[in-house]
Protein backbone atom coordinates (compact mmCIF):
# COMPACT_ATOMS: atom_id res chain seq x y z
CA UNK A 1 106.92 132.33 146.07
CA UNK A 2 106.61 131.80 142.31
CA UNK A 3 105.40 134.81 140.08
CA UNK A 4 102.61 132.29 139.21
CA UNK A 5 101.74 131.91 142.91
CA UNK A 6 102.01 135.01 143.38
CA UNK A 7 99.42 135.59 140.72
CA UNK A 8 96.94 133.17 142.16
CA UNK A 9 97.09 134.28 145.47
CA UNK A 10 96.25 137.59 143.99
CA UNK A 11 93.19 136.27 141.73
CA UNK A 12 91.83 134.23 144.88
CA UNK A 13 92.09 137.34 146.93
CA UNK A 14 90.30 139.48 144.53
CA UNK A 15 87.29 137.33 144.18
CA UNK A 16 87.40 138.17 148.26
CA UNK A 17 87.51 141.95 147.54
CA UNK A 18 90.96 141.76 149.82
CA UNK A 19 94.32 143.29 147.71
CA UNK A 20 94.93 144.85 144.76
CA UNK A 21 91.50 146.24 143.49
CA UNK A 22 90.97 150.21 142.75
CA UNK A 23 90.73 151.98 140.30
CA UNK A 24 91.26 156.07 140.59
CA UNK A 25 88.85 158.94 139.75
CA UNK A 26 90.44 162.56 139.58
CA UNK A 27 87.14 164.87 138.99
CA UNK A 28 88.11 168.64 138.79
CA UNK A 29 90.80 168.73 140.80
CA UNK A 30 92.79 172.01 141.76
CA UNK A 31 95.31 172.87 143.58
CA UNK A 32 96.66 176.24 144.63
CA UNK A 33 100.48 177.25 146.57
CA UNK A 34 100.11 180.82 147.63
CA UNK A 35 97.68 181.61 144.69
CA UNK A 36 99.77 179.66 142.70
CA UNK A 37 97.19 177.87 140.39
CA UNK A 38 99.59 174.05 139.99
CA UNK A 39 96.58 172.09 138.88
CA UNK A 40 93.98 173.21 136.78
CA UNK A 41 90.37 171.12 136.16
CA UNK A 42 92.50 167.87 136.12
CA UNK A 43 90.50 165.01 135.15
CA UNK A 44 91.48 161.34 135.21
CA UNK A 45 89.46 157.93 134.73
CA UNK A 46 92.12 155.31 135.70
CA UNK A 47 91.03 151.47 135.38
CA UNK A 48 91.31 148.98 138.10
CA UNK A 49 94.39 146.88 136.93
CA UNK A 50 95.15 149.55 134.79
CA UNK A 51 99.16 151.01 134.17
CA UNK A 52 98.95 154.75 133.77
CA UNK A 53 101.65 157.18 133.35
CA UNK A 54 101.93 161.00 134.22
CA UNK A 55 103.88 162.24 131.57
CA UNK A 56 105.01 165.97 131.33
CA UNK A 57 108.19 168.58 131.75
CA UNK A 58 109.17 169.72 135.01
CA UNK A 59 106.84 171.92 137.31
CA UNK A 60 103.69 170.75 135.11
CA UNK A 61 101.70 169.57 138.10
CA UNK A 62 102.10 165.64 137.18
CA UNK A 63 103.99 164.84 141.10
CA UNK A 64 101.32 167.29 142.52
CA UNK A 65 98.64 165.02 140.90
CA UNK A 66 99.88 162.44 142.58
CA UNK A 67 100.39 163.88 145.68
CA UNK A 68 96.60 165.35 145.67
CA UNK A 69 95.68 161.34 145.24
CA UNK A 70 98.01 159.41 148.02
CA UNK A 71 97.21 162.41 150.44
CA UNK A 72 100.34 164.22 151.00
CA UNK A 73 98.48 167.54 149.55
CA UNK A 74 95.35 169.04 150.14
CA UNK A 75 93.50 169.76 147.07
CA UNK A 76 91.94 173.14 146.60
CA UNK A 77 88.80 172.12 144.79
CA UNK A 78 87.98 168.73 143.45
CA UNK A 79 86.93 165.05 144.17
CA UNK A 80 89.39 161.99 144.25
CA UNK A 81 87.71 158.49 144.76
CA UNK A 82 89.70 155.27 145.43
CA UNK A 83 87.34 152.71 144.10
CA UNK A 84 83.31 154.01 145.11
CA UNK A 85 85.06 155.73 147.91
CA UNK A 86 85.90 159.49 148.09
CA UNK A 87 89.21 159.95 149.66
CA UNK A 88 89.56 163.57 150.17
CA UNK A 89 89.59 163.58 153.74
CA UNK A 90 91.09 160.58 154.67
CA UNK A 91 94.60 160.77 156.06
CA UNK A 92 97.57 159.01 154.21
CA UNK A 93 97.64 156.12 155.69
CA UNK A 94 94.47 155.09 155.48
CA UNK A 95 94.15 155.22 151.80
CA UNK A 96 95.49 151.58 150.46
CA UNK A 97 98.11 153.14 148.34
CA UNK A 98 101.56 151.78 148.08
CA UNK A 99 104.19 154.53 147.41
CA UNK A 100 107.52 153.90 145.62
CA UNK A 101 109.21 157.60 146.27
CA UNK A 102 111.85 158.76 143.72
CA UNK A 103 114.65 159.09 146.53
CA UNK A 104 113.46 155.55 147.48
CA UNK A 105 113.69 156.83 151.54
CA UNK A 106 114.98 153.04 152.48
CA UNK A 107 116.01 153.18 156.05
CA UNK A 108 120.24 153.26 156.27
CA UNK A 109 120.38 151.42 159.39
CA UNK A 110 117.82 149.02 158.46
CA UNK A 111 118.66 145.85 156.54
CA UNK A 112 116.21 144.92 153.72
CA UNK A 113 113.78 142.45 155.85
CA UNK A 114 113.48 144.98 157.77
CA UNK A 115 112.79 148.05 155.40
CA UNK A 116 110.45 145.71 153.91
CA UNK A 117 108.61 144.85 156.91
CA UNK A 118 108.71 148.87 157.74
CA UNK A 119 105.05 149.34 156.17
CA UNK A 120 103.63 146.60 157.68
CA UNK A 121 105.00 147.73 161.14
CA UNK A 122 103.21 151.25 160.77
CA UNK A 123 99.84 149.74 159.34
CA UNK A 124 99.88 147.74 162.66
CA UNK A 125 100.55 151.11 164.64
CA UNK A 126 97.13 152.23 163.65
CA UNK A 127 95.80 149.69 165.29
CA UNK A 128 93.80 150.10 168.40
CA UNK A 129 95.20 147.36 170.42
CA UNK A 130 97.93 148.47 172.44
CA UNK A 131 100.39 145.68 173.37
CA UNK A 132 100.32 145.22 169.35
CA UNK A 133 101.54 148.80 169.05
CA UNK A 134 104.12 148.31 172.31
CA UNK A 135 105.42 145.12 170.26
CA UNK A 136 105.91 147.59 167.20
CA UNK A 137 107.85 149.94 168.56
CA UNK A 138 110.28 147.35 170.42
CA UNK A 139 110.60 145.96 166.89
CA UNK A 140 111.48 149.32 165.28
CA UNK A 141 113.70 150.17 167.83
CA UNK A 142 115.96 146.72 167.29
CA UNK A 143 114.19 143.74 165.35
CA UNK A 144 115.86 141.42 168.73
CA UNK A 145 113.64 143.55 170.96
CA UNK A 146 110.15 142.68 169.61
CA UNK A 147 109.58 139.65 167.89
CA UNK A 148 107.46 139.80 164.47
CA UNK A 149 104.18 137.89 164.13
CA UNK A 150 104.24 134.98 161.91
CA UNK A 151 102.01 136.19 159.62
CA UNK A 152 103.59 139.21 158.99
CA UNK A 153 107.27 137.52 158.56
CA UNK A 154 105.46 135.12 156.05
CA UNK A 155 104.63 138.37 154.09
CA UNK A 156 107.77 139.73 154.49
CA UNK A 157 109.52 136.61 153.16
CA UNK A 158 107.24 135.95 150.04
CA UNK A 159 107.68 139.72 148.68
CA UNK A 160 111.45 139.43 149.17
CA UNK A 161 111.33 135.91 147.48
CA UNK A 162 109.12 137.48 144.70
CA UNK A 163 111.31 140.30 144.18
CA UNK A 164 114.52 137.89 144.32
CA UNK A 165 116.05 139.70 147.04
CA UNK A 166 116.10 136.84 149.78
CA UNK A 167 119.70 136.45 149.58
CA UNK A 168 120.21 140.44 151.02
CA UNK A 169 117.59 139.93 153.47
CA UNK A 170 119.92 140.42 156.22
CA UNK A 171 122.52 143.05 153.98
CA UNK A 172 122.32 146.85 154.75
CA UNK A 173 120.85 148.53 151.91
CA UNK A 174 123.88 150.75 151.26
CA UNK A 175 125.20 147.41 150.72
CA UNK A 176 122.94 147.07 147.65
CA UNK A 177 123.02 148.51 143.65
CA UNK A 178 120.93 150.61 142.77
CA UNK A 179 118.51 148.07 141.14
CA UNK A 180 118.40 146.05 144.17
CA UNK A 181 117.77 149.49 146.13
CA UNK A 182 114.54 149.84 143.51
CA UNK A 183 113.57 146.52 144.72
CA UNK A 184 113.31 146.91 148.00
CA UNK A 185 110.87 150.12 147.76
CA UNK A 186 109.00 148.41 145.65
CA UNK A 187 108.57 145.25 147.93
CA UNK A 188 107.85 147.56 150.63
CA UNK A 189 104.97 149.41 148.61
CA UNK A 190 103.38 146.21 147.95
CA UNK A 191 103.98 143.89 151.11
CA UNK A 192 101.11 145.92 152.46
CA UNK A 193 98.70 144.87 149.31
CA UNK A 194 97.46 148.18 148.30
CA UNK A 195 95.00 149.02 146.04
CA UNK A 196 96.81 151.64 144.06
CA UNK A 197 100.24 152.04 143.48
CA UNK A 198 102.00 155.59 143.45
CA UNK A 199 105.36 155.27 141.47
CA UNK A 200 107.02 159.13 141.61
CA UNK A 201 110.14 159.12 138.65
CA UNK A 202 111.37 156.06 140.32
CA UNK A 203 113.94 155.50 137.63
CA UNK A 204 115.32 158.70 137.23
CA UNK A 205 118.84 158.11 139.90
CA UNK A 206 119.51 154.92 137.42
CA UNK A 207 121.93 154.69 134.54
CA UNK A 208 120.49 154.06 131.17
CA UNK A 209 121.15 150.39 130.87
CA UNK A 210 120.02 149.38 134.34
CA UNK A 211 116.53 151.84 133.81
CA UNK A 212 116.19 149.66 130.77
CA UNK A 213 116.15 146.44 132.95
CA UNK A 214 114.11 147.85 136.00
CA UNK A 215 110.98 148.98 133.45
CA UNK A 216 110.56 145.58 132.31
CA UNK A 217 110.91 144.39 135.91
CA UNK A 218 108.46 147.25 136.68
CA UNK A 219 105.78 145.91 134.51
CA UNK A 220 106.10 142.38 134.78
CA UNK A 221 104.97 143.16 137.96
CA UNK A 222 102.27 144.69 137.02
CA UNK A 223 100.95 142.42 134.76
CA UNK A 224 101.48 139.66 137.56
CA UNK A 225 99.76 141.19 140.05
CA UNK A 226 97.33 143.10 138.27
CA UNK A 227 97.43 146.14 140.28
CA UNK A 228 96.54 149.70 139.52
CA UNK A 229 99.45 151.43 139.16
CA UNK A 230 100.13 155.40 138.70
CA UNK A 231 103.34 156.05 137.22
CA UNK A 232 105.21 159.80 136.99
CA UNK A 233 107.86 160.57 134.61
CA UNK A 234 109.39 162.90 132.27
CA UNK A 235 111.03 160.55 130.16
CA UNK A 236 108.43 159.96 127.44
CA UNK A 237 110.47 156.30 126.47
CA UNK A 238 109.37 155.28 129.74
CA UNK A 239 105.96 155.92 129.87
CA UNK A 240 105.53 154.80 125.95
CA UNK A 241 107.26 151.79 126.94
CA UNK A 242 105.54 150.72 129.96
CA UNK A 243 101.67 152.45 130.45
CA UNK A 244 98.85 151.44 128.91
CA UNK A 245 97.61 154.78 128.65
CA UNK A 246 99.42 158.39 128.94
CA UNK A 247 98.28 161.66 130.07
CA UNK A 248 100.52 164.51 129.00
CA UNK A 249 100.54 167.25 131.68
CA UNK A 250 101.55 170.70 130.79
CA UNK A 251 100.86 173.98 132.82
CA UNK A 252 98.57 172.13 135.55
CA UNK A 253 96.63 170.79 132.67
CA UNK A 254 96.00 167.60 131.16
CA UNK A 255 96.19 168.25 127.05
CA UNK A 256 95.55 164.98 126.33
CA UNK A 257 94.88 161.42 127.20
CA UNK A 258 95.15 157.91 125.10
CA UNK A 259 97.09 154.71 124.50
CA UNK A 260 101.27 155.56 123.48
CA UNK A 261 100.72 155.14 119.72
CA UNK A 262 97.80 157.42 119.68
CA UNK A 263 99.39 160.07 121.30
CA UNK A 264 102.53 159.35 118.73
CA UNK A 265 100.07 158.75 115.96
CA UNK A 266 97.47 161.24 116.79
CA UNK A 267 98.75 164.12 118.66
CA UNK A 268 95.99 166.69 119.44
CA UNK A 269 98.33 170.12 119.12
CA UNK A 270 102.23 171.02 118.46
CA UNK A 271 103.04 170.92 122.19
CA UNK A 272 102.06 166.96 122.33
CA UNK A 273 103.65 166.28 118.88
CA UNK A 274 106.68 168.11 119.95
CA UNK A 275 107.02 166.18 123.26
CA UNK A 276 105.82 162.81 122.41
CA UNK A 277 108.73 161.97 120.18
CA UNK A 278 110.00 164.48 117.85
CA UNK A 279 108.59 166.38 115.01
CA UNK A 280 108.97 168.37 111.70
CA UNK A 281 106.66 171.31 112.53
CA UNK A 282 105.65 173.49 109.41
CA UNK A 283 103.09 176.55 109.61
CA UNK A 284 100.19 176.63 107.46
CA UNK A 285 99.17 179.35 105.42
CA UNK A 286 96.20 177.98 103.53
CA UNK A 287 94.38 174.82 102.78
CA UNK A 288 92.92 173.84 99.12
CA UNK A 289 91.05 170.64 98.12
CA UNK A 290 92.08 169.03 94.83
CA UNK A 291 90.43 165.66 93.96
CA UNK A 292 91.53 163.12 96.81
CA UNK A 293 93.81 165.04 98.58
CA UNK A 294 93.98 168.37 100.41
CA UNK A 295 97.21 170.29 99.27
CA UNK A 296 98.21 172.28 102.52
CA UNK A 297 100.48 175.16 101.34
CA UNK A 298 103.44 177.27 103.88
CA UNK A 299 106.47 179.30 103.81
CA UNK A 300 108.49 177.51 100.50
CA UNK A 301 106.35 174.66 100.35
CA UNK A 302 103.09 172.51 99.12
CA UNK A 303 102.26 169.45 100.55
CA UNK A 304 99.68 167.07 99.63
CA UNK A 305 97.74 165.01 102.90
CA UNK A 306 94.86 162.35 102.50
CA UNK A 307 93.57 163.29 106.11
CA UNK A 308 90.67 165.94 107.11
CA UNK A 309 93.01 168.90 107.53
CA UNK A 310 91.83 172.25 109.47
CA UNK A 311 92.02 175.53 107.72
CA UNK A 312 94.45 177.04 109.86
CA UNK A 313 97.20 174.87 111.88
CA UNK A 314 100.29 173.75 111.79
CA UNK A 315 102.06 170.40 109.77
CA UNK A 316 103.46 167.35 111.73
CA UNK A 317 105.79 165.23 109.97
CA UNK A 318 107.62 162.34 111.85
CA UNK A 319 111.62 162.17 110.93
CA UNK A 320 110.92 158.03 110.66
CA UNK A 321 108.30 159.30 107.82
CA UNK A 322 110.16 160.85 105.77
CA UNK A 323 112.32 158.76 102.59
CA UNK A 324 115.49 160.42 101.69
CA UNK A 325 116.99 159.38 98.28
CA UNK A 326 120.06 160.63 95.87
CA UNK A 327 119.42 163.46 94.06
CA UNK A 328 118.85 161.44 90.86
CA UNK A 329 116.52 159.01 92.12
CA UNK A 330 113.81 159.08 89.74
CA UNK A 331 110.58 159.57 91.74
CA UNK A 332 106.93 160.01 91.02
CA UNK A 333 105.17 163.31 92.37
CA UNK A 334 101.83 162.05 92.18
CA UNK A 335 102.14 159.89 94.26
CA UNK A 336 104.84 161.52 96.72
CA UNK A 337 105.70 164.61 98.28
CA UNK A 338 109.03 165.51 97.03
CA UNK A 339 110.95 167.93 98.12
CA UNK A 340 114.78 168.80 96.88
CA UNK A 341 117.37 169.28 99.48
CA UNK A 342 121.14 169.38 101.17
CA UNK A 343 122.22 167.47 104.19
CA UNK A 344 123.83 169.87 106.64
CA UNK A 345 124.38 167.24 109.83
CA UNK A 346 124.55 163.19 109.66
CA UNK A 347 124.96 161.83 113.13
CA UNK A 348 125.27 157.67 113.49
CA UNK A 349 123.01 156.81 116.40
CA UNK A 350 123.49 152.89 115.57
CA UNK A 351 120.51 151.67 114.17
CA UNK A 352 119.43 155.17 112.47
CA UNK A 353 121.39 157.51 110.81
CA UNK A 354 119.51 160.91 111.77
CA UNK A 355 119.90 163.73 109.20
CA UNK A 356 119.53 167.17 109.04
CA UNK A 357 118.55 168.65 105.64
CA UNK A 358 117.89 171.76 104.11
CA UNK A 359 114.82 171.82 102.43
CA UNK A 360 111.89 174.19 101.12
CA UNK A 361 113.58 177.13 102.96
CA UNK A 362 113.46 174.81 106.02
CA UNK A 363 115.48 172.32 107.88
CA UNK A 364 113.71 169.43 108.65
CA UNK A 365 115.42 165.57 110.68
CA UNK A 366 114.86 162.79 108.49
CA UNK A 367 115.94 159.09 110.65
CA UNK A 368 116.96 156.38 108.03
CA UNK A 369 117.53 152.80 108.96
CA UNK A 370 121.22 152.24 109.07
CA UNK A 371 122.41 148.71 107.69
CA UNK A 372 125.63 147.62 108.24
CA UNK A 373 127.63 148.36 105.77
CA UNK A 374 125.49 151.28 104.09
CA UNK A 375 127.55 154.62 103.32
CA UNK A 376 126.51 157.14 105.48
CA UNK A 377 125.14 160.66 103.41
CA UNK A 378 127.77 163.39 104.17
CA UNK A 379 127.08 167.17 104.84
CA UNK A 380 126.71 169.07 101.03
CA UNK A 381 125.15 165.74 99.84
CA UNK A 382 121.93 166.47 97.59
CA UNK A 383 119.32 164.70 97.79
CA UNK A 384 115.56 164.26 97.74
CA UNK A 385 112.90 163.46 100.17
CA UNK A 386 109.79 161.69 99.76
CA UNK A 387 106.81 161.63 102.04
CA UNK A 388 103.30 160.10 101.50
CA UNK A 389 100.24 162.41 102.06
CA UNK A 390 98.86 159.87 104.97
CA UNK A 391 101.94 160.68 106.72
CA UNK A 392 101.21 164.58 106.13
CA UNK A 393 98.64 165.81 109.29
CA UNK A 394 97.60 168.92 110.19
CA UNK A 395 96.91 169.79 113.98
């Protein structure tokens, strides 16, 4: 099946209300481990069709989330709906989500059709019928045993066709790279067309060029089908890369929510500027208005911004927003922030040359674009840098 019949069939089966439809609501939701508080007052608004990533450092309650809302934990306190429906006490199984785990779990001593066909085999189990259920367990036990209905095999077939892995339908998936391996959990998530799908650091056992190539495979996917899709990570490339909107986690909380440049553009406090990308963080001692601009004043420096700055806070400064010159460029301080300085690292990262300078009484990363060619600034080099008050903000 092409990705563009795939797509139809996935528009026509909307309109029934059939696959692929739910969005996720996540209203005060905590959860407790031995009066351990892991989530605390978590609140999410997820759109149907919508790609959303769980972003945070380790042990900040982002997996736990997700847990809470495919139903492998029990929250404490809270309300998670699936569409209209609450799904608090519904088991696992019965709540339409696909789940792509980060270990994979593919079955060694199944071949792909059959890990594939693995989800559809246990949706049939809860089935009521019982010679449908005797069938299902021949089949599990050796695919020769019990023979597959045709509907289900057509399924089976267009997902691996989809995911362009019906040449290894009959391989082991040890047999398979790690890609491929990707592949087949995430046919087997969504050959049983669920309504949400549940992606836990699925990338994270890939080297850096092939987790490159799986997150565009990832969200062409996405886009095709159109299907909610809940995705946890640590790596904040990925989740910039890929979601439509980010919520950073930290300490069972959610700090803050919005679209990847907002968060870069906009962080709401140090912690989110710090993690989203990296930072020049300054402490303010005192704030002064002077015509347009506010001039925020610290420990060996004054800096003029042209945003609404708090009394109190602290300065962000992006390394990509920062201009570094000779030490003889000829610059005008009206209309900059200059500051006077020595380079004490330069480290060639290919298309950016990322500095360290000594500046103010401070060391602050400055990234230049590298051009082939270009000399690169060695350590003892002096120079200035120059930074325009809109890229000055004070959080």
């Amino acid at each position: 099946m092409t990705r563009s019949e795939m797509n139809g069939k996935r528009n026509s089966s909307k309109e029934e209300g059939a696959i692929f439809m739910g969005s996720v609501t996540v209203d005060q939701l905590n959860k407790e481990f031995s009066g351990v508080k892991a989530l605390n007052n978590v609140n999410l608004e997820i759109k149907e069709g919508e790609f959303f990533a769980l972003l945070g450092p380790s042990g900040c309650g982002k997996t736990t989330t997700m847990r809470c809302i495919a139903g492998f934990e029990e929250p404490t306190s809270g309300v998670i709906r699936i569409g209209e429906e609450k799904v608090n006490h519904i088991p696992p199984n019965k709540r339409n989500c696909g789940m792509v785990f980060q270990s994979y779990a593919l079955f060694p001593h199944m071949n792909v059709f059959e890990n594939v066909a693995y989800s559809l085999n246990i949706k049939q189990l809860n089935e009521k019928n019982v010679l449908a259920k005797m069938g299902v367990y021949a089949r599990l036990l050796n695919r020769r045993l019990g023979r597959m209905p045709k509907e289900m095999e057509r399924k089976v077939m267009e997902i691996l066709e989809y995911m362009e892995l019906e040449p290894y339908a009959d391989r082991l998936t040890s047999e398979l790279s790690g890609g491929q391996q990707q592949r087949v959990a995430l046919g087997r998530a969504l050959v049983m067309e669920p309504a949400v799908l549940l992606m836990d650091e699925p990338l994270s056992n890939l080297d850096q060029k092939l987790r490159h190539s799986m997150r565009n495979t990832i969200r062409r996917i996405q886009q095709d089908l159109g299907i909610t899709t809940i995705f946890v990570t640590h790596d904040q490339e990925e989740a910039m890369s890929m979601a439509d909107r980010v919520a950073v986690m930290n300490n069972g909380e959610v700090k803050q929510i919005g679209r990847p440049t907002d968060l870069y553009s906009h962080p709401s406090s140090p912690f989110i500027a710090n993690f989203v990308g990296t930072s020049n963080m300054l402490n303010v001692q005192s704030i002064e208005r002077v015509g347009a601009y506010s001039i925020i004043k610290g420990e060996g420096f004054a800096l003029k911004t042209n945003h609404q700055s708090k009394e109190k806070g602290t300065v962000i400064i992006r390394p990509e927003s920062i201009q570094i010159h000779h030490a003889d460029t000829e610059m005008n301080p009206e209309l900059m922030n200059i500051l006077e300085g020595e380079i004490l690292i330069s480290t060639y990262l290919g298309s950016i040359v990322r500095y360290e300078v000594k500046a103010a009484g401070h060391t602050l990363i400055v990234d230049a674009t590298y051009a082939s060619g270009e000399s690169i600034l060695k350590p003892g080099t002096k120079v200035k840098l120059a930074i325009e008050p809109e890229r000055v903000l004070v959080i």
